[in-house]
Protein backbone atom coordinates (compact mmCIF):
# COMPACT_ATOMS: atom_id res chain seq x y z
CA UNK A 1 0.00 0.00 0.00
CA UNK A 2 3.34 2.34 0.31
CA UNK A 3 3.79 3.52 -3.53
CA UNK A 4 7.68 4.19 -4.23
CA UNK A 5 7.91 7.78 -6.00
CA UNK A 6 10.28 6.40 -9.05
CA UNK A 7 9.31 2.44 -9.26
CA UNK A 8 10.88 1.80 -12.18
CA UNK A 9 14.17 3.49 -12.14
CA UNK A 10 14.82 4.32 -7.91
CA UNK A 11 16.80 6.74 -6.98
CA UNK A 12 19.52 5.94 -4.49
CA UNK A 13 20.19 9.74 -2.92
CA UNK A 14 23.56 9.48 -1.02
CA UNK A 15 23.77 13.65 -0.45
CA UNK A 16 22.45 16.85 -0.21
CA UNK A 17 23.40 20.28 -0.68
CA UNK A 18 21.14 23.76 -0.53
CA UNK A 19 18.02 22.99 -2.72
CA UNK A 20 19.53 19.72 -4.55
CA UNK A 21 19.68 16.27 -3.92
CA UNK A 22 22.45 14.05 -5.29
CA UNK A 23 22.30 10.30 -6.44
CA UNK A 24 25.33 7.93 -6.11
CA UNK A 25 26.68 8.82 -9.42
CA UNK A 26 26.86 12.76 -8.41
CA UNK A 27 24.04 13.17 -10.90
CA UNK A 28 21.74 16.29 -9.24
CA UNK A 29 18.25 16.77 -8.66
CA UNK A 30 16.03 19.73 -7.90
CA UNK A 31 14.50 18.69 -4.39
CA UNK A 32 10.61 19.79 -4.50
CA UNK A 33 9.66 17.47 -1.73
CA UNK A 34 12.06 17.63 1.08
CA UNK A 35 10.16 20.49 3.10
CA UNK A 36 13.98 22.41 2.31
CA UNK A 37 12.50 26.02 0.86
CA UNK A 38 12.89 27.11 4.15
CA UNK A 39 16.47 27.02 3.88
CA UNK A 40 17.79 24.05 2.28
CA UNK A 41 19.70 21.00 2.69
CA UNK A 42 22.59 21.75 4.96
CA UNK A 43 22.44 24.94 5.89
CA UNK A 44 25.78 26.41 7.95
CA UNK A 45 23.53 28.40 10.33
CA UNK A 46 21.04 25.38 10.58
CA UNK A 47 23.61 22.69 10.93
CA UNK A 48 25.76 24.74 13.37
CA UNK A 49 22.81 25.43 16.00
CA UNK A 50 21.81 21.49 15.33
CA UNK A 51 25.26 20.78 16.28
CA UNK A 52 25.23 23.35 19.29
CA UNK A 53 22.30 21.61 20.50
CA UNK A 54 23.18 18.35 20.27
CA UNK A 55 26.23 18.76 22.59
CA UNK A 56 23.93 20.32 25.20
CA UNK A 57 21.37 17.67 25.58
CA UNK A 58 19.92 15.49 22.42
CA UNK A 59 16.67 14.36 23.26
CA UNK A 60 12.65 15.36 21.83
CA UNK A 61 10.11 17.48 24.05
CA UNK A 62 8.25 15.08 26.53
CA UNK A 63 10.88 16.32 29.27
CA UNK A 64 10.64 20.13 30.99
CA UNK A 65 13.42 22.35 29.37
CA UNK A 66 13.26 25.87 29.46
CA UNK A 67 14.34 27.21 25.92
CA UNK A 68 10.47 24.80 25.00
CA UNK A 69 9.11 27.53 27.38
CA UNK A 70 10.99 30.51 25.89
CA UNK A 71 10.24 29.29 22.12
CA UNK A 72 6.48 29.06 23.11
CA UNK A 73 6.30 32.27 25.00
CA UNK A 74 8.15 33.97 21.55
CA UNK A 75 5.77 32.19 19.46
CA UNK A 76 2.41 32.97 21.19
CA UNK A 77 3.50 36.37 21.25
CA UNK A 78 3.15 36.91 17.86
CA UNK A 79 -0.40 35.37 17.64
CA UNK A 80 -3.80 36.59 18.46
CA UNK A 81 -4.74 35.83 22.00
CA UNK A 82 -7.03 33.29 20.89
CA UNK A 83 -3.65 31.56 19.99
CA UNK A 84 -2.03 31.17 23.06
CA UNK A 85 -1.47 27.75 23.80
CA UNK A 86 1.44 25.51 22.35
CA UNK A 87 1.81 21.81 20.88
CA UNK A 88 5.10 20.77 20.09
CA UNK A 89 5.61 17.41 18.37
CA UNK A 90 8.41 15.65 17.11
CA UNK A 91 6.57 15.33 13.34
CA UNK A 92 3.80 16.04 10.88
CA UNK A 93 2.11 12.57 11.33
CA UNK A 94 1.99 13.54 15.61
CA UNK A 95 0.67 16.53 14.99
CA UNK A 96 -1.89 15.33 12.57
CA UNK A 97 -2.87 12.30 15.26
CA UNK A 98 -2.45 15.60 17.83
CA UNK A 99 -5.06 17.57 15.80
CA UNK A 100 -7.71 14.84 15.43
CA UNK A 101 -7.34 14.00 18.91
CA UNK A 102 -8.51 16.97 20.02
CA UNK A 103 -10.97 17.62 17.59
CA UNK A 104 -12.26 14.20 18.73
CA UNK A 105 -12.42 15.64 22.04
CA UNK A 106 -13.64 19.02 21.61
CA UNK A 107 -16.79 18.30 19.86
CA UNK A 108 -17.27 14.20 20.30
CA UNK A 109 -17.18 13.11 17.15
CA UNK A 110 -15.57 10.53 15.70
CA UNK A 111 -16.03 10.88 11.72
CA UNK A 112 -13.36 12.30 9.49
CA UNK A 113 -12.92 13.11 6.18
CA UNK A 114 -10.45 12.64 3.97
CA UNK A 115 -8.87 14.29 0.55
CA UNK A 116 -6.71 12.26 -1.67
């Protein structure tokens, strides 16, 4: 049920660099897929705070850490008031299962729809 995006001739992507995507034979692809236009594959600033992080403390966001608090308190702060309460998940899929969850709960439904 898991289609493969190039079935007949796979791709075998070994790098990646900016907004491109390189196969094992250094041949280069336009990446339209990767969720990079915020700022690419490998970005110095990106990888260096990554980095940064990762020699502090590498773990996701079910434990207490303050700089979750100070990211949320930034965030909400540029919202409505309305918009004042935080979710942080570790990727789309949680926060989709996040999202019906609480929809589920809020009104007490359990239909959904889908689009293909």
């Amino acid at each position: 049920s898991c289609k493969v995006f190039f079935a007949k001739d796979p791709l075998k992507i070994v790098r990646a660099q900016g907004q491109y995507m390189f196969d094992e034979t250094g041949e280069k692809y336009l990446d339209c897929i990767n969720n990079v236009a915020h700022v690419g594959h490998s970005h110095p600033h990106v990888t260096k705070a990554a980095t940064k992080q990762m020699e502090l403390l590498n773990t996701n966001s079910r434990f207490l850490h303050d700089n979750l608090v100070q990211y949320a308190q930034r965030l909400t702060a540029t919202l409505p008031e309305k918009l004042s309460v935080c979710y942080f998940v570790n990727s789309g899929s949680e926060a989709n299962d996040l999202a019906l969850r609480l929809a589920r709960q809020y009104h007490g439904h359990q239909d959904v729809i889908t689009l293909e």
